[in-house]
C-alpha atoms as a PDB file:
ATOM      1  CA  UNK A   1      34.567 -10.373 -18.661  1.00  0.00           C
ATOM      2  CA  UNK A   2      36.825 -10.086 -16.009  1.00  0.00           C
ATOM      3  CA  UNK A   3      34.014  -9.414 -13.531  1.00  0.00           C
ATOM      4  CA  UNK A   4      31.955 -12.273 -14.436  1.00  0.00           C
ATOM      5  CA  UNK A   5      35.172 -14.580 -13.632  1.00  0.00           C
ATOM      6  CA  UNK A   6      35.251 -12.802  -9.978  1.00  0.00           C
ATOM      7  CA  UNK A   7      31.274 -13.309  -9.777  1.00  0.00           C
ATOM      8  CA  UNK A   8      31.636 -16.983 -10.881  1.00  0.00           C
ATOM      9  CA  UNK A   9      34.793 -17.547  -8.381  1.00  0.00           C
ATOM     10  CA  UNK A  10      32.848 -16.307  -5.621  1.00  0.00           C
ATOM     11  CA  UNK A  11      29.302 -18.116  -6.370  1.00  0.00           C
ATOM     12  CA  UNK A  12      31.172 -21.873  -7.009  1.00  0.00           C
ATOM     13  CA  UNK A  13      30.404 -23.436  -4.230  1.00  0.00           C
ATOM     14  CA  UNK A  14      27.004 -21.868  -3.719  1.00  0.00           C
ATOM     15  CA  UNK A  15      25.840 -23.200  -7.176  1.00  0.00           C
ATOM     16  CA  UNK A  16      27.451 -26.762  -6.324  1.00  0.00           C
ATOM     17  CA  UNK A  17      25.355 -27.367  -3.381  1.00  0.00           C
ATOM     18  CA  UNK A  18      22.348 -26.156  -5.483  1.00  0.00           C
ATOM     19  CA  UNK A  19      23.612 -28.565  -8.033  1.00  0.00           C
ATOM     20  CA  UNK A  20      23.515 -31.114  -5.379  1.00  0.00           C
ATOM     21  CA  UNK A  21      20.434 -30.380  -3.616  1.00  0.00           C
ATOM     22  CA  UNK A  22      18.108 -28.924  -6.329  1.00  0.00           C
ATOM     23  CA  UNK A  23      17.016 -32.823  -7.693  1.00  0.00           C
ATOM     24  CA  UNK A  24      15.591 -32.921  -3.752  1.00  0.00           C
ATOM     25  CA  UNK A  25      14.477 -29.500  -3.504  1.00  0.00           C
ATOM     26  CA  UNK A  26      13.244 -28.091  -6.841  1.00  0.00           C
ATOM     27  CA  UNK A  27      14.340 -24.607  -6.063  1.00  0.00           C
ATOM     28  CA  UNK A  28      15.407 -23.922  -9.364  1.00  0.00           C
ATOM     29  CA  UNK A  29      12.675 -24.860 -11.478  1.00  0.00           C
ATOM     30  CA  UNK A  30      10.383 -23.083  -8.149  1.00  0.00           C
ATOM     31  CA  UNK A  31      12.083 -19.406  -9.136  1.00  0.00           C
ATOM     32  CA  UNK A  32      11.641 -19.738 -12.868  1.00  0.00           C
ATOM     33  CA  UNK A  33       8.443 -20.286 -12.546  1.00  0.00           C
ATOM     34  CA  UNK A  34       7.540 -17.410 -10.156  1.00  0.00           C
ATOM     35  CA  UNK A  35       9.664 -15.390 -12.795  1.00  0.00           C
ATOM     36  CA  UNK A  36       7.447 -16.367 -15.555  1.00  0.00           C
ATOM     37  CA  UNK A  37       4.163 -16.057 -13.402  1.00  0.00           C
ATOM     38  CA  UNK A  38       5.152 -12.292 -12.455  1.00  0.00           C
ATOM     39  CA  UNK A  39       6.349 -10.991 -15.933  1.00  0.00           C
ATOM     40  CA  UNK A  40       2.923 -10.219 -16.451  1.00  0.00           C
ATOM     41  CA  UNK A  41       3.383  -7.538 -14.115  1.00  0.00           C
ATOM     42  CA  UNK A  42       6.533  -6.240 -15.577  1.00  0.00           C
ATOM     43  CA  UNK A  43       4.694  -3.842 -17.788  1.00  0.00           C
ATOM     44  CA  UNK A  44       2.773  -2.476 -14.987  1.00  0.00           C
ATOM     45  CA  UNK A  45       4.978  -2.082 -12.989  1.00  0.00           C
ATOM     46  CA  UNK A  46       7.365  -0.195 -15.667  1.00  0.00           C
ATOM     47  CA  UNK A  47       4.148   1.734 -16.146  1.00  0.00           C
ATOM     48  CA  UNK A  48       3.972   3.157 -12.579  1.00  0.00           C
ATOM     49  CA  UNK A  49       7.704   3.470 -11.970  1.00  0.00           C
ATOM     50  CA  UNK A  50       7.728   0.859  -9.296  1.00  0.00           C
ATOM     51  CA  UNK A  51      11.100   0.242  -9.130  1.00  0.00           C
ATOM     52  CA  UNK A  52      11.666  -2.018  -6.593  1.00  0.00           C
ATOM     53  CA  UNK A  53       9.515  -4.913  -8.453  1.00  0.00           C
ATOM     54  CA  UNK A  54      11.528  -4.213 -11.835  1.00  0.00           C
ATOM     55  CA  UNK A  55      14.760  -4.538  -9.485  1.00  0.00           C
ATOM     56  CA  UNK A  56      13.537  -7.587  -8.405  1.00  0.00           C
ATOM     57  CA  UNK A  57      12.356  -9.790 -11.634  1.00  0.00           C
ATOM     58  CA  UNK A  58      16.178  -8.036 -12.870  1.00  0.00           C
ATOM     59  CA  UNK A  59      17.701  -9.944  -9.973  1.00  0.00           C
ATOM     60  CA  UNK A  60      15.824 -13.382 -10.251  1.00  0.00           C
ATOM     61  CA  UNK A  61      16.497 -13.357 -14.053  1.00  0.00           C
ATOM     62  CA  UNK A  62      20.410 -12.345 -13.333  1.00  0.00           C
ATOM     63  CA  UNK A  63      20.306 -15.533 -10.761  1.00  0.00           C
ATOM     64  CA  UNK A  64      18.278 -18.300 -13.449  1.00  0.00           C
ATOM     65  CA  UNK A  65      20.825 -16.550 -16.075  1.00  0.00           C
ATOM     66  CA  UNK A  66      23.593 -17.738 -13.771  1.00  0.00           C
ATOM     67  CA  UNK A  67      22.884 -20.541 -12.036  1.00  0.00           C
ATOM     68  CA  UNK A  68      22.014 -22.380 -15.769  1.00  0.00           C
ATOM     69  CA  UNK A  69      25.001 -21.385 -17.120  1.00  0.00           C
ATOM     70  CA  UNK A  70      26.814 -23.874 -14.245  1.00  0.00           C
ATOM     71  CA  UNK A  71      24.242 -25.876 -14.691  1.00  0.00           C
ATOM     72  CA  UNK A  72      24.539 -26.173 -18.987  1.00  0.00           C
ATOM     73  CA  UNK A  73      28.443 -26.340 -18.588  1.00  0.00           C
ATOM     74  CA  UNK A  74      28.766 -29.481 -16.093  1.00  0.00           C
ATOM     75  CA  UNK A  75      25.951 -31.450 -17.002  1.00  0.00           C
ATOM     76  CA  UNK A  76      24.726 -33.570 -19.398  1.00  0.00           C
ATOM     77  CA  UNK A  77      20.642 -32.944 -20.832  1.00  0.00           C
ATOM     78  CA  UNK A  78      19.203 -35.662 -19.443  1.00  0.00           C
ATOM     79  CA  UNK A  79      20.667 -34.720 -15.842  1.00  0.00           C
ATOM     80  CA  UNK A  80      19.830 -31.042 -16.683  1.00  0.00           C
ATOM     81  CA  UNK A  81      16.010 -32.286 -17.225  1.00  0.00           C
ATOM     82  CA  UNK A  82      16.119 -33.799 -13.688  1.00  0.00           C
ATOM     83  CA  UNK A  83      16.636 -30.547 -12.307  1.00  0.00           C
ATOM     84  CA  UNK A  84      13.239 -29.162 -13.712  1.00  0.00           C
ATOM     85  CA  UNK A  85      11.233 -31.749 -13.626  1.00  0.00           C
ATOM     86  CA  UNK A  86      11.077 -32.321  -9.641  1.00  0.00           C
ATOM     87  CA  UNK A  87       7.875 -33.558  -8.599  1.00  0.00           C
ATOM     88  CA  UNK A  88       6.942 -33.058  -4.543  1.00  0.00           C
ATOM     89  CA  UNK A  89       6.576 -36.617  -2.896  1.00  0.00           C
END
């Protein structure tokens, strides 16, 4: 508990400007769905023991995990649904 305080302290202002910026850039809803596309290689890749991928879906789903949890707590649904439904112009 005490470390996620000191993790959320020190991400703030990195997860405002996302909150700011995503609606333009879409990065949010862009890295869930590479997560989603690659967990079909999870099991492979727990099969062969290759670490590094496993370390990396870990990290992107610790990051969504994160960032939505600012995003849930200081916005309403409707402005939440703006933030995944960015379409390129």
């Amino acid at each position: 508990s005490a470390d996620l305080k000191l993790l959320e302290e020190a991400t703030i202002s990195v997860c405002k400007s996302l909150v700011e910026k995503n609606p333009r850039t879409g990065n949010l809803g862009s890295l869930v769905k590479v997560f989603l596309s690659r967990t079909k290689e999870l099991k492979i890749s727990a099969e062969c023991q290759n670490h590094l991928f496993i370390w990396q879906a870990h990290n992107a789903l610790f990051i969504i995990c994160c960032l939505l949890k600012v995003f849930i707590s200081r916005m309403s649904e409707e402005e939440l649904q703006i933030h995944f439904t960015y379409e390129e112009k």
